[in-house]
PDB file of N, CA and C in Angstrom:
ATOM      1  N   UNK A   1       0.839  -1.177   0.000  1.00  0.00           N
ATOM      2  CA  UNK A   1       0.000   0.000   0.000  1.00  0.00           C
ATOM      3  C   UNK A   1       0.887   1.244   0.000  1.00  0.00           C
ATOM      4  N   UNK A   2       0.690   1.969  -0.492  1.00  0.00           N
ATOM      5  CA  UNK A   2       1.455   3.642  -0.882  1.00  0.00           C
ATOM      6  C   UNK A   2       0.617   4.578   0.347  1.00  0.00           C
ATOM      7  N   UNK A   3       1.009   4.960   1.210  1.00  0.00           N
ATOM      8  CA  UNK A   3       1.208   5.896   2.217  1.00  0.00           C
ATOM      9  C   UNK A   3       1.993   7.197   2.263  1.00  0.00           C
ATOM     10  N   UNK A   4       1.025   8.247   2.719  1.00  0.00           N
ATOM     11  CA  UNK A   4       1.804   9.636   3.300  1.00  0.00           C
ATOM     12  C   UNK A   4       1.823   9.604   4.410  1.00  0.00           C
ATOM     13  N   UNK A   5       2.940  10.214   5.239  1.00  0.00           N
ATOM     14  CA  UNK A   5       2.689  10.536   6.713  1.00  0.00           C
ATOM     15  C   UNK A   5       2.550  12.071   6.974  1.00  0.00           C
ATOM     16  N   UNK A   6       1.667  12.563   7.504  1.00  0.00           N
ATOM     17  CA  UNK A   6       1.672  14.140   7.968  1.00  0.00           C
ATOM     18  C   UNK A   6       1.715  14.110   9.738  1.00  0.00           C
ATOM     19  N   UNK A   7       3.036  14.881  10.722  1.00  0.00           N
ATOM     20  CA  UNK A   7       2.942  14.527  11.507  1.00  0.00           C
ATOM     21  C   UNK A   7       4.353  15.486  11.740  1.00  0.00           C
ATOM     22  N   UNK A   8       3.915  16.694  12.513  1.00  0.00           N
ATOM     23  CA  UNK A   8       4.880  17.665  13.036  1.00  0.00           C
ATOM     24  C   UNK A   8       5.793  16.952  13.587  1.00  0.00           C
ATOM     25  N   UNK A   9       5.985  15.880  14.486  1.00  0.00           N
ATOM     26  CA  UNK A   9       6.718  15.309  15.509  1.00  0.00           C
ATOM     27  C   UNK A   9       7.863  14.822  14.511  1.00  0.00           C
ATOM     28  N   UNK A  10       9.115  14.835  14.351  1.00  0.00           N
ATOM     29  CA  UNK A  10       9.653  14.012  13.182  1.00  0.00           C
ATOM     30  C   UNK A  10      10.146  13.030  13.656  1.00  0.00           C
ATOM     31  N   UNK A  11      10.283  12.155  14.878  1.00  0.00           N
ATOM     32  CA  UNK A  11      10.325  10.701  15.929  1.00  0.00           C
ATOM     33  C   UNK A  11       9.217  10.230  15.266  1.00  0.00           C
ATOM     34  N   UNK A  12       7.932  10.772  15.548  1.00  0.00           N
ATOM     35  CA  UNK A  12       6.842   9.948  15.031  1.00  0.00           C
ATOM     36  C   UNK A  12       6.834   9.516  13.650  1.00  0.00           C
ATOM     37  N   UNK A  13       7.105  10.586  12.719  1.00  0.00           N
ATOM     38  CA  UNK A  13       7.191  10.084  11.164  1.00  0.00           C
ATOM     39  C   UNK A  13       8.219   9.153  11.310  1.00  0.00           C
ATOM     40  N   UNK A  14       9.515   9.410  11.613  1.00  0.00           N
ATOM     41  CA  UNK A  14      10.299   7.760  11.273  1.00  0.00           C
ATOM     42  C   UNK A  14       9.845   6.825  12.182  1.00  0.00           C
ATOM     43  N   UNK A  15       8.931   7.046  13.259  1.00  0.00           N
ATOM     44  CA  UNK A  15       8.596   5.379  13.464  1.00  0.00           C
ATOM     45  C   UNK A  15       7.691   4.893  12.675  1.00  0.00           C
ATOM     46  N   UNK A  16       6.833   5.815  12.625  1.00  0.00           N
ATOM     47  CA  UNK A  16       5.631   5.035  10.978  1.00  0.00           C
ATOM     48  C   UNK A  16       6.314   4.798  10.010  1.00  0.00           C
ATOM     49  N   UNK A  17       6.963   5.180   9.617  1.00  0.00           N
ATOM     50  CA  UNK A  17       7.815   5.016   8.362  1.00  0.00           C
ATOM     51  C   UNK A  17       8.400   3.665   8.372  1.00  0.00           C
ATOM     52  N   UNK A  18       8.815   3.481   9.731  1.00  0.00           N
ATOM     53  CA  UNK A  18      10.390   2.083   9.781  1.00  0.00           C
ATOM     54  C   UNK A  18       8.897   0.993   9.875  1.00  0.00           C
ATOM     55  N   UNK A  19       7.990   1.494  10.419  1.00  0.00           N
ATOM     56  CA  UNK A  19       6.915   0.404  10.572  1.00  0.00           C
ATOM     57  C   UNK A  19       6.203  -0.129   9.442  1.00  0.00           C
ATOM     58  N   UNK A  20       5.593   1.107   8.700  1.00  0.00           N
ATOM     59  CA  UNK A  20       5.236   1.125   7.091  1.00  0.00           C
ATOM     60  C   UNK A  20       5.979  -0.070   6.534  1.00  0.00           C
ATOM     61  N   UNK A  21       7.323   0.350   6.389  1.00  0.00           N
ATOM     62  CA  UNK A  21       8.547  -0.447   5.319  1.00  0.00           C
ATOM     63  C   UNK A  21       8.340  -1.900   6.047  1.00  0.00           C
ATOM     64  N   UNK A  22       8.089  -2.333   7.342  1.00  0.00           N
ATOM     65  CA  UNK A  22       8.664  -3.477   7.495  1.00  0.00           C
ATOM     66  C   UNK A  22       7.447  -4.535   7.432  1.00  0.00           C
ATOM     67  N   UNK A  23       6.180  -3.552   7.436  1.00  0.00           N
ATOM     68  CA  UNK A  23       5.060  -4.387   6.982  1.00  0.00           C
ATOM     69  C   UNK A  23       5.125  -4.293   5.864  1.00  0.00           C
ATOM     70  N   UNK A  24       6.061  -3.666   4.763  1.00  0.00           N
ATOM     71  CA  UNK A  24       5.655  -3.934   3.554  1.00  0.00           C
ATOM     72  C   UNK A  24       5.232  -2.832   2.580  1.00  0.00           C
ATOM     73  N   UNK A  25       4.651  -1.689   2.837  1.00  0.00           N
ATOM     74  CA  UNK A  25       4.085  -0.943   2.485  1.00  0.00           C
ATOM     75  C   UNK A  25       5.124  -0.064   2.138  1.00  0.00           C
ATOM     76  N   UNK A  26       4.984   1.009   1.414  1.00  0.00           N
ATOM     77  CA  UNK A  26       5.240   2.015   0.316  1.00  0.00           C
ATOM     78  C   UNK A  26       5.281   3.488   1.237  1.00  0.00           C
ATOM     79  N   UNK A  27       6.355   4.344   1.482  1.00  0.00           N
ATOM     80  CA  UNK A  27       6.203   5.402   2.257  1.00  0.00           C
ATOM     81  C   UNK A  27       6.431   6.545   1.238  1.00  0.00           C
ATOM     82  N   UNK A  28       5.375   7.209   0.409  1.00  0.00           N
ATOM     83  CA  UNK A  28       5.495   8.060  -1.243  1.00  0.00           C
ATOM     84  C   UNK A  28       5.875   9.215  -0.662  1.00  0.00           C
ATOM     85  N   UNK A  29       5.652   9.717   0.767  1.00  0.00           N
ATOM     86  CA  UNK A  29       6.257  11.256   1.197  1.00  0.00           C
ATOM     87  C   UNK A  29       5.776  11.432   2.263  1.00  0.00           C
ATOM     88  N   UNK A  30       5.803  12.901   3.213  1.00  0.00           N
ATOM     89  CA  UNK A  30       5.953  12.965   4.338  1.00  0.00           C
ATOM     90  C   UNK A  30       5.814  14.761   4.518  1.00  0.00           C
ATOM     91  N   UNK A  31       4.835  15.192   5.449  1.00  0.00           N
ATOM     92  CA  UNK A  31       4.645  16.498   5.660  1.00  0.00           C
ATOM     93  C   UNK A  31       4.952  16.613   7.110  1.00  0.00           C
ATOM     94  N   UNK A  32       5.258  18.127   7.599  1.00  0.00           N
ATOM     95  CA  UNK A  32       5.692  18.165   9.133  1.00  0.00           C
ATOM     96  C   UNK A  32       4.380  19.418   8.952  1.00  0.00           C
ATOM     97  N   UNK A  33       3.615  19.908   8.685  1.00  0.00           N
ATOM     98  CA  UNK A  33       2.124  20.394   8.945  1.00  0.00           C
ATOM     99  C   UNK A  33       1.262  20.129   7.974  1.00  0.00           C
ATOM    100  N   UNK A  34       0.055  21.424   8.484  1.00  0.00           N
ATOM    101  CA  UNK A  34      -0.969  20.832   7.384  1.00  0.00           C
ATOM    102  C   UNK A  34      -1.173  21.499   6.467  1.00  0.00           C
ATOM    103  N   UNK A  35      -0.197  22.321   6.503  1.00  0.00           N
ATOM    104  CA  UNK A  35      -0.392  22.974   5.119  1.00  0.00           C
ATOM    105  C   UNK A  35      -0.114  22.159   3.804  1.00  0.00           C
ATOM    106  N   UNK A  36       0.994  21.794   3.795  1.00  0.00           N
ATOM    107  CA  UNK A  36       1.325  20.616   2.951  1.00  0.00           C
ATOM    108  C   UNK A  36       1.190  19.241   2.929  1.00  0.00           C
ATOM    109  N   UNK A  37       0.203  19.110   3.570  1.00  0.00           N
ATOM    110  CA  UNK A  37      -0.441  17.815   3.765  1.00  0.00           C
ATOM    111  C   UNK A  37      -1.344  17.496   2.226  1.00  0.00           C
ATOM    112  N   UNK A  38      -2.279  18.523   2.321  1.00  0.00           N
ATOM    113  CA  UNK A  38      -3.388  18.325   1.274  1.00  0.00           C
ATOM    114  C   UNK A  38      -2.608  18.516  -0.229  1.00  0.00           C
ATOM    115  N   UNK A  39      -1.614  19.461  -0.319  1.00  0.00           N
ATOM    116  CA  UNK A  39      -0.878  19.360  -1.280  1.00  0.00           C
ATOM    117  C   UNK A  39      -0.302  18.104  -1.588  1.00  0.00           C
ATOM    118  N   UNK A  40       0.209  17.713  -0.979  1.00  0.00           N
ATOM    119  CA  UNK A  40       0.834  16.409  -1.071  1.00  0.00           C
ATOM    120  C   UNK A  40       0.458  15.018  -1.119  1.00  0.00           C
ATOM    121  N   UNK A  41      -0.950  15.566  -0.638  1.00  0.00           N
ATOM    122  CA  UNK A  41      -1.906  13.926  -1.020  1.00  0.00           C
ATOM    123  C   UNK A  41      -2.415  14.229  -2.163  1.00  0.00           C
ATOM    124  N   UNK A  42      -2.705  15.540  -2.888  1.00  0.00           N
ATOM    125  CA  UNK A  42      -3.295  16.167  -4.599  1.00  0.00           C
ATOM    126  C   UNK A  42      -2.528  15.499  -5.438  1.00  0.00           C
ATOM    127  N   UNK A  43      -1.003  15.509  -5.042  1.00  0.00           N
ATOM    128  CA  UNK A  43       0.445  15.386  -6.221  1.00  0.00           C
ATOM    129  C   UNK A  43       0.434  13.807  -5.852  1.00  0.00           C
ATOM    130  N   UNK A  44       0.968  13.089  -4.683  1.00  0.00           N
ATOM    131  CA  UNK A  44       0.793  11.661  -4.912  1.00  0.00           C
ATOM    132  C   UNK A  44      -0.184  10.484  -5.345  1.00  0.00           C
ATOM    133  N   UNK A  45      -1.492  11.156  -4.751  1.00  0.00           N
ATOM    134  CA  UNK A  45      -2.476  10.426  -4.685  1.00  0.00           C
ATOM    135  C   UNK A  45      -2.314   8.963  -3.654  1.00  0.00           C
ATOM    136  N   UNK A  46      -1.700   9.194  -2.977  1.00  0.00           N
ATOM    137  CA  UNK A  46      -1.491   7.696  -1.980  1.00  0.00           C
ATOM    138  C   UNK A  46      -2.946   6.904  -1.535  1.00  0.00           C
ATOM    139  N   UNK A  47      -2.526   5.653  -1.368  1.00  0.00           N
ATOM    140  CA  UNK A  47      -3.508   4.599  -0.786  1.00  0.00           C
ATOM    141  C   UNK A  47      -4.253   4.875   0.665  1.00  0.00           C
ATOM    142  N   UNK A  48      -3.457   5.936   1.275  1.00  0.00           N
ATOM    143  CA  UNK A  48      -3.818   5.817   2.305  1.00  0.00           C
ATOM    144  C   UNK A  48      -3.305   7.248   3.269  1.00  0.00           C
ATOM    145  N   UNK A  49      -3.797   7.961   4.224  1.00  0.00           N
ATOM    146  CA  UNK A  49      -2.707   9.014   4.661  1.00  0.00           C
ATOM    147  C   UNK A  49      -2.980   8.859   6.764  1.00  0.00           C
ATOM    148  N   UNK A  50      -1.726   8.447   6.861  1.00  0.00           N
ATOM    149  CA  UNK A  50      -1.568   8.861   8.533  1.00  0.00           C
ATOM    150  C   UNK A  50      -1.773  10.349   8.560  1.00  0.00           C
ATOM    151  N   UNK A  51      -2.413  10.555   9.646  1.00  0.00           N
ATOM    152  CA  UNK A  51      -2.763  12.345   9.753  1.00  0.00           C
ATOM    153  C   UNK A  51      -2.868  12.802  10.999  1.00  0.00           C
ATOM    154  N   UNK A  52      -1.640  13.224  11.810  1.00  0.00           N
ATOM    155  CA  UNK A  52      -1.917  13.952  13.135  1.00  0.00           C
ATOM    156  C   UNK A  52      -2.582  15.255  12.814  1.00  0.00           C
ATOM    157  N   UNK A  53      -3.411  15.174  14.606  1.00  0.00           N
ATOM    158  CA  UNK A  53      -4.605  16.688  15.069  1.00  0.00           C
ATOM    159  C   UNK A  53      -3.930  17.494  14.787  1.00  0.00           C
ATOM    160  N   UNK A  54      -2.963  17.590  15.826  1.00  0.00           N
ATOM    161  CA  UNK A  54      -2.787  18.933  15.859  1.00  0.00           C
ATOM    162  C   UNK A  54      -1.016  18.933  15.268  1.00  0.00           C
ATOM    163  N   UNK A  55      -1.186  19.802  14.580  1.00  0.00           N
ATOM    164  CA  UNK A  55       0.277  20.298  14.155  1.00  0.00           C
ATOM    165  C   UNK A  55       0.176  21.872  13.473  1.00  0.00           C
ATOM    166  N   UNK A  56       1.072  22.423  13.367  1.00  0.00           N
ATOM    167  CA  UNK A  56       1.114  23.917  12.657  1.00  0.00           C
ATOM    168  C   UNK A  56       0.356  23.919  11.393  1.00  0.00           C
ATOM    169  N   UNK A  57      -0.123  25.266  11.280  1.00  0.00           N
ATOM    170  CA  UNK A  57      -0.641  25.822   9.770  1.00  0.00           C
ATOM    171  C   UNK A  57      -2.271  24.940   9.910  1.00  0.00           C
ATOM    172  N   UNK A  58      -2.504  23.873   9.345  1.00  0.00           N
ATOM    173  CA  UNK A  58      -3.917  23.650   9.233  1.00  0.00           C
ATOM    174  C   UNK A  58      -3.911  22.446  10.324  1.00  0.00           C
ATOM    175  N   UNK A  59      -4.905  22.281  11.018  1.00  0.00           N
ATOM    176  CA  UNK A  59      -4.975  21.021  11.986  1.00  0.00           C
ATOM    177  C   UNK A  59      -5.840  20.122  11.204  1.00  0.00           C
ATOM    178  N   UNK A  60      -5.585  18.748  11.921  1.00  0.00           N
ATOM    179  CA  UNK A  60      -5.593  17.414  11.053  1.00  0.00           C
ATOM    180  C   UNK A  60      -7.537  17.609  10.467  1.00  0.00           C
ATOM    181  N   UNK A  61      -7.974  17.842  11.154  1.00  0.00           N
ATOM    182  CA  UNK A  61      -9.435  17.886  11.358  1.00  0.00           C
ATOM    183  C   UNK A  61      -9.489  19.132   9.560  1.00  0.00           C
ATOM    184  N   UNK A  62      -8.915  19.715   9.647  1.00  0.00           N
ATOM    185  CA  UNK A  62      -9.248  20.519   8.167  1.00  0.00           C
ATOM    186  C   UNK A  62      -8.095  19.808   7.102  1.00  0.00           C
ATOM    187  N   UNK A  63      -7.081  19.792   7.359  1.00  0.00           N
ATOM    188  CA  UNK A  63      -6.738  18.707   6.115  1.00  0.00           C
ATOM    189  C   UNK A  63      -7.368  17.867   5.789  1.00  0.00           C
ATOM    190  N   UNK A  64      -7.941  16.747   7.115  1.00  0.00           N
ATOM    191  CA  UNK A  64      -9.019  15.939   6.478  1.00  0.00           C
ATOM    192  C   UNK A  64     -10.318  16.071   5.974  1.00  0.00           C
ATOM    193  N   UNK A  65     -10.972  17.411   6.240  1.00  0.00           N
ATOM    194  CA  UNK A  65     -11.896  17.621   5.074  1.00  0.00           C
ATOM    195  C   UNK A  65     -11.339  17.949   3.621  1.00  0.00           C
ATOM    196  N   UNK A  66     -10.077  18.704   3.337  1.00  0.00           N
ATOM    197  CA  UNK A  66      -9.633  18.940   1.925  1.00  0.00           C
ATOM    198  C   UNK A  66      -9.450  17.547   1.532  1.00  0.00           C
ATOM    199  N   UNK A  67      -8.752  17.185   1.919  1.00  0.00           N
ATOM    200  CA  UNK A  67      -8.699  15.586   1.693  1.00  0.00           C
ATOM    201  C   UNK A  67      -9.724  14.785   1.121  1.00  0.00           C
ATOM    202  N   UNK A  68     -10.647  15.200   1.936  1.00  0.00           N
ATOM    203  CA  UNK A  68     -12.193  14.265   1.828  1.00  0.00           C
ATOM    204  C   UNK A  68     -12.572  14.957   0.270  1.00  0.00           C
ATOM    205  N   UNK A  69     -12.575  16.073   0.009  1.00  0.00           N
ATOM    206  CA  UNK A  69     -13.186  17.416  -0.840  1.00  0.00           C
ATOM    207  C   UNK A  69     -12.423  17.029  -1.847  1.00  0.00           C
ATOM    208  N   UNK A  70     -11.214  16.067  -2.095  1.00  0.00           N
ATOM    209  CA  UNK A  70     -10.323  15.979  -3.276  1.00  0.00           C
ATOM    210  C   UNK A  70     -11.189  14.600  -3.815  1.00  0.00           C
ATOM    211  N   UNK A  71     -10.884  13.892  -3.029  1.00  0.00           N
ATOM    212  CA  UNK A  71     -11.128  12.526  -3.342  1.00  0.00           C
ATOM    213  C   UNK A  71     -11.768  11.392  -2.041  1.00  0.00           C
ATOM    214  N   UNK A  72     -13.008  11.454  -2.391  1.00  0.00           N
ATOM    215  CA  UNK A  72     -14.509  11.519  -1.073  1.00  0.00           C
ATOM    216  C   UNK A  72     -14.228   9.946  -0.965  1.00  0.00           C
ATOM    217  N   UNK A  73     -13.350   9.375  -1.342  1.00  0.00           N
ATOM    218  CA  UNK A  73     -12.748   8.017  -1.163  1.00  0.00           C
ATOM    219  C   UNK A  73     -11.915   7.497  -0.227  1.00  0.00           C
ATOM    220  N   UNK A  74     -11.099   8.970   0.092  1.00  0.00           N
ATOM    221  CA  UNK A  74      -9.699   8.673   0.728  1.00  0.00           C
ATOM    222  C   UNK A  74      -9.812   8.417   1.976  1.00  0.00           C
ATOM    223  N   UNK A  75      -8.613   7.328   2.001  1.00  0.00           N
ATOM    224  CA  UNK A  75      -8.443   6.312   3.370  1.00  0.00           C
ATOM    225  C   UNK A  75      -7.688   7.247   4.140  1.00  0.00           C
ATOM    226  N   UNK A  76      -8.006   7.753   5.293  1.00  0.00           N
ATOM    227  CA  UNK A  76      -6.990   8.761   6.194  1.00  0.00           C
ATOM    228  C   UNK A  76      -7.758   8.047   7.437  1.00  0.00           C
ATOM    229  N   UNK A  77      -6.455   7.787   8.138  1.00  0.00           N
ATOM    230  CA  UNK A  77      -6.341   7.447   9.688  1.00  0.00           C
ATOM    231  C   UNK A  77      -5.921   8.853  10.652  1.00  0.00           C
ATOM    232  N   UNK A  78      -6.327   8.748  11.490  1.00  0.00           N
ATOM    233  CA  UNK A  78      -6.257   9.921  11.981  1.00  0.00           C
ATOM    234  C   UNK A  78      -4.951   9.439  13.484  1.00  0.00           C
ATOM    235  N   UNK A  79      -4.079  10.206  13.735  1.00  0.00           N
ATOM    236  CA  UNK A  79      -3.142   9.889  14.502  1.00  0.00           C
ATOM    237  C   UNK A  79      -3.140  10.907  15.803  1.00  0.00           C
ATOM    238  N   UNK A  80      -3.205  10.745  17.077  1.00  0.00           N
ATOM    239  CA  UNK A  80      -3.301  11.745  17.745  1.00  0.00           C
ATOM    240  C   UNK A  80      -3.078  11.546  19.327  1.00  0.00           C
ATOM    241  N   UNK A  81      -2.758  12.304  20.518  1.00  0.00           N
ATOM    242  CA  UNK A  81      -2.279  12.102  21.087  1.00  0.00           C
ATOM    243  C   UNK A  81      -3.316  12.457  22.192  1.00  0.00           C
ATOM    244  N   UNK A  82      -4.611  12.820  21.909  1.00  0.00           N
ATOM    245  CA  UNK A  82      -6.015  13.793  22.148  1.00  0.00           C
ATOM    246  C   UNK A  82      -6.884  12.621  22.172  1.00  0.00           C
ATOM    247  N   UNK A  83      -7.035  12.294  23.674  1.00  0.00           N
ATOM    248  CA  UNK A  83      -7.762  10.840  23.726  1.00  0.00           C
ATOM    249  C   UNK A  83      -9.260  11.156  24.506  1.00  0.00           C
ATOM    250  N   UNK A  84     -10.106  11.548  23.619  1.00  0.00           N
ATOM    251  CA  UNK A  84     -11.913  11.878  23.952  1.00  0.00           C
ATOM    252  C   UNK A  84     -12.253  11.156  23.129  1.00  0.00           C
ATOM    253  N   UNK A  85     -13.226  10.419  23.610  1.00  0.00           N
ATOM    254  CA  UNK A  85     -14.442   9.815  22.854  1.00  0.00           C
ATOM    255  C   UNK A  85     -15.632  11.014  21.950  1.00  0.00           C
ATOM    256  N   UNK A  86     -15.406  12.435  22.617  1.00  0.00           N
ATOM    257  CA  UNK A  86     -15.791  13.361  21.572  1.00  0.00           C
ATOM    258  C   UNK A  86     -15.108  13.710  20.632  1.00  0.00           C
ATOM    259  N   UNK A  87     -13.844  13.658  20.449  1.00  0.00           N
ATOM    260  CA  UNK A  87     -12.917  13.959  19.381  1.00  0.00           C
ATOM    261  C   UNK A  87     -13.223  12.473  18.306  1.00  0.00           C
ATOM    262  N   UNK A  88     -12.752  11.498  19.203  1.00  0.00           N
ATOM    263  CA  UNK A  88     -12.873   9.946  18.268  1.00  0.00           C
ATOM    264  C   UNK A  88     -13.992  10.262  17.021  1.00  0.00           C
ATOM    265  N   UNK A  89     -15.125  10.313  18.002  1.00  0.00           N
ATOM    266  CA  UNK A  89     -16.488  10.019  16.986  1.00  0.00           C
ATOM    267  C   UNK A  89     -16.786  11.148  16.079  1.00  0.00           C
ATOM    268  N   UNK A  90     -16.270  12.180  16.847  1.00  0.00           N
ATOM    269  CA  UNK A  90     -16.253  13.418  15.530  1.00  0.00           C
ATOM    270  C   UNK A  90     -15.193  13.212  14.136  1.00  0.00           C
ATOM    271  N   UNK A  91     -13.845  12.687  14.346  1.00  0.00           N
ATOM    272  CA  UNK A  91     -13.222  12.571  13.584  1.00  0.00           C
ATOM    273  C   UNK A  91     -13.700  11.307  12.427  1.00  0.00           C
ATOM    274  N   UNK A  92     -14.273  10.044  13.105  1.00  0.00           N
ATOM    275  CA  UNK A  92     -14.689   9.174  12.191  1.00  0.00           C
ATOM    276  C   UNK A  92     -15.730   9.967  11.961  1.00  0.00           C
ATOM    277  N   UNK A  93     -17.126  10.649  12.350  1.00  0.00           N
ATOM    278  CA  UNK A  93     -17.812  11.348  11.354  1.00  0.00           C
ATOM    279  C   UNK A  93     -17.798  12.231  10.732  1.00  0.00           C
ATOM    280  N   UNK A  94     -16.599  12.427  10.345  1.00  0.00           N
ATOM    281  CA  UNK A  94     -15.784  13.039   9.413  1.00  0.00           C
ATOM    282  C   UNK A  94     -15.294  12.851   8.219  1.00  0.00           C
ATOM    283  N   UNK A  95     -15.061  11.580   8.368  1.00  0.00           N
ATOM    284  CA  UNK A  95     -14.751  10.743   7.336  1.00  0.00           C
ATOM    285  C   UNK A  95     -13.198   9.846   7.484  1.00  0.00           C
ATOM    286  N   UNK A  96     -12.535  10.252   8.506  1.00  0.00           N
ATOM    287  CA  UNK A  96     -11.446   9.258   9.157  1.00  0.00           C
ATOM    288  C   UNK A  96     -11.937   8.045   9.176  1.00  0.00           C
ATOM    289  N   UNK A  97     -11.051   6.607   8.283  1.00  0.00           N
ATOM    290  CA  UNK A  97     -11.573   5.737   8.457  1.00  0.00           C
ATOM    291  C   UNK A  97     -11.077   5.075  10.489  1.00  0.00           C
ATOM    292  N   UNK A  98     -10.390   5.338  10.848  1.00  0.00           N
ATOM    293  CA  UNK A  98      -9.775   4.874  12.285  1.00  0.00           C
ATOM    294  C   UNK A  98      -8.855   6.299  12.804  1.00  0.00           C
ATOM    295  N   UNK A  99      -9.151   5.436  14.144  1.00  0.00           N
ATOM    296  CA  UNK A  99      -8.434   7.134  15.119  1.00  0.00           C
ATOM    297  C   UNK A  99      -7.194   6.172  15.715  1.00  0.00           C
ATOM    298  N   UNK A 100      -5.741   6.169  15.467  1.00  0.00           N
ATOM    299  CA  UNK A 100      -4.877   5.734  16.720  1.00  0.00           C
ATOM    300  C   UNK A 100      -4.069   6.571  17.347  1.00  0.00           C
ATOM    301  N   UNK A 101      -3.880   6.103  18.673  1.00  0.00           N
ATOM    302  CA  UNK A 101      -4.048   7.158  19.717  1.00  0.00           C
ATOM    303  C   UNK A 101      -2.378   7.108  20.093  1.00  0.00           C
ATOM    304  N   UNK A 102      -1.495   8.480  20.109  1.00  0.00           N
ATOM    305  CA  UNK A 102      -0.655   8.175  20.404  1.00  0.00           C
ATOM    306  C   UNK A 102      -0.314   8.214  22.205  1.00  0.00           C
ATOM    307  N   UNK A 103       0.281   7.534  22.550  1.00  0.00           N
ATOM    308  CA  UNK A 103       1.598   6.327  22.322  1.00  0.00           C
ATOM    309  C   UNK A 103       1.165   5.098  21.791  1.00  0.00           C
ATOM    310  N   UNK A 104       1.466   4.923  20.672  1.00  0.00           N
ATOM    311  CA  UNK A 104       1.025   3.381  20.272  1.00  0.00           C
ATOM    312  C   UNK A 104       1.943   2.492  20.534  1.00  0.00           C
ATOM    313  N   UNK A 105       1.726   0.816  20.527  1.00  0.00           N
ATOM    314  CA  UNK A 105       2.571   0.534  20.086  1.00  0.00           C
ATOM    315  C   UNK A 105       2.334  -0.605  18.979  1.00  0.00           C
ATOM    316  N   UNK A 106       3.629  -1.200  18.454  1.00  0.00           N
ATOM    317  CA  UNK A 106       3.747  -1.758  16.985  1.00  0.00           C
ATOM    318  C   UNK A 106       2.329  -2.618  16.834  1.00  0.00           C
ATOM    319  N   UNK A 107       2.270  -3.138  17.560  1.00  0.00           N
ATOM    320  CA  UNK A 107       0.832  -4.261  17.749  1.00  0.00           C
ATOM    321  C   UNK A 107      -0.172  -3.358  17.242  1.00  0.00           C
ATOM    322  N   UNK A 108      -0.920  -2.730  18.130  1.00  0.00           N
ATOM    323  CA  UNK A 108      -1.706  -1.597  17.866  1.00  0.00           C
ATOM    324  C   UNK A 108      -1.508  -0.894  16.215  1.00  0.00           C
ATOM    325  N   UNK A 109      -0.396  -0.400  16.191  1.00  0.00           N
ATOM    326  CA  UNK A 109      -0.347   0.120  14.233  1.00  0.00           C
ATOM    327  C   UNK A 109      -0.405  -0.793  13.665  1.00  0.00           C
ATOM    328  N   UNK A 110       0.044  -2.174  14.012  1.00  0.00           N
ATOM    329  CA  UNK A 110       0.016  -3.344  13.106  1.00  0.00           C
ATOM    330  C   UNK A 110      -1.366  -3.662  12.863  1.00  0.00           C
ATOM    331  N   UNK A 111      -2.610  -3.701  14.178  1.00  0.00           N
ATOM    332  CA  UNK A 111      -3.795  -4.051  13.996  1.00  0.00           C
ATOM    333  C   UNK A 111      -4.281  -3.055  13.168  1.00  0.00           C
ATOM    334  N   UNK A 112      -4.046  -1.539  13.508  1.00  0.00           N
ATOM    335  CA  UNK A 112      -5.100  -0.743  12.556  1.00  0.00           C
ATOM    336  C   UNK A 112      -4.634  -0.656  10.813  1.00  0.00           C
ATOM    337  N   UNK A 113      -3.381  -1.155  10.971  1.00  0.00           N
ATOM    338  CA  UNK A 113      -2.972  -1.483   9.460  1.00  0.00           C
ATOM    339  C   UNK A 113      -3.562  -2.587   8.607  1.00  0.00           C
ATOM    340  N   UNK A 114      -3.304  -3.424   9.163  1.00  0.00           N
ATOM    341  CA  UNK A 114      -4.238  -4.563   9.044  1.00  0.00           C
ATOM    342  C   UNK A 114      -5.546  -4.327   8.535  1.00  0.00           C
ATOM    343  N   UNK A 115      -6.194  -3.868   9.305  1.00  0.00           N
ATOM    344  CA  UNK A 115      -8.018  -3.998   9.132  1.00  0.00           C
ATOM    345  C   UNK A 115      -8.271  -2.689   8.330  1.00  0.00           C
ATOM    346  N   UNK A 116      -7.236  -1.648   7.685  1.00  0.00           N
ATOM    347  CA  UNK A 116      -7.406  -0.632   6.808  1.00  0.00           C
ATOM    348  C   UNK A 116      -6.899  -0.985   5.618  1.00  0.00           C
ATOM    349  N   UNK A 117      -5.456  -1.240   5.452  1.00  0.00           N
ATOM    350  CA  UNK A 117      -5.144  -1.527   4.387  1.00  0.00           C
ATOM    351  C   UNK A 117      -5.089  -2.609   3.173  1.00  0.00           C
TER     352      UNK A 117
END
């Protein structure tokens, strides 16, 4: 599967990343906000996009509507460190297919990889 990661933290992008690669999957690029998030899912078109809340310029919650507004298809997981059951259910009715919550660990990304990709 072809994956973006958007995710201010840059620890967090290379652990998705080393995780991505070792399940197999395709890592096509990588944003540190949200401004260039939505750009960057327009130009790749990836299978799929990890997407932290909160980071500089646009927060995850409005990238993932441009996102949605490009292509009303797209698989975006939502990544975040913001653990409410009001945030959760707002973000999947949003159109996030899954919310994982950071600190994860490999098990946990492995399961929501799994049952998404």
């Amino acid at each position: 599967m072809k994956v973006i990661i958007v995710d201010d933290n840059d620890m967090t992008r290379e652990l998705m990343n080393a995780l991505l690669v070792q399940m197999g999957h395709q890592v096509l690029g990588e944003a540190d906000n949200g401004n260039d998030a939505a750009v960057l899912f327009k130009d790749l078109r990836p299978d799929l996009v990890l997407l932290d809340l909160i980071m500089p310029g646009k927060t995850g919650l409005e990238v993932l509507k441009e996102i949605r507004g490009i292509d009303p298809a797209a698989k975006v997981i939502m990544v975040t460190a913001v653990q409410q059951d009001k945030i959760t259910q707002d973000l999947l009715g949003k159109g996030a297919i899954a919310v994982l919550n950071k600190p994860f660990s490999y098990s946990e990304f492995e399961q929501v990889m799994k049952k998404f990709a």
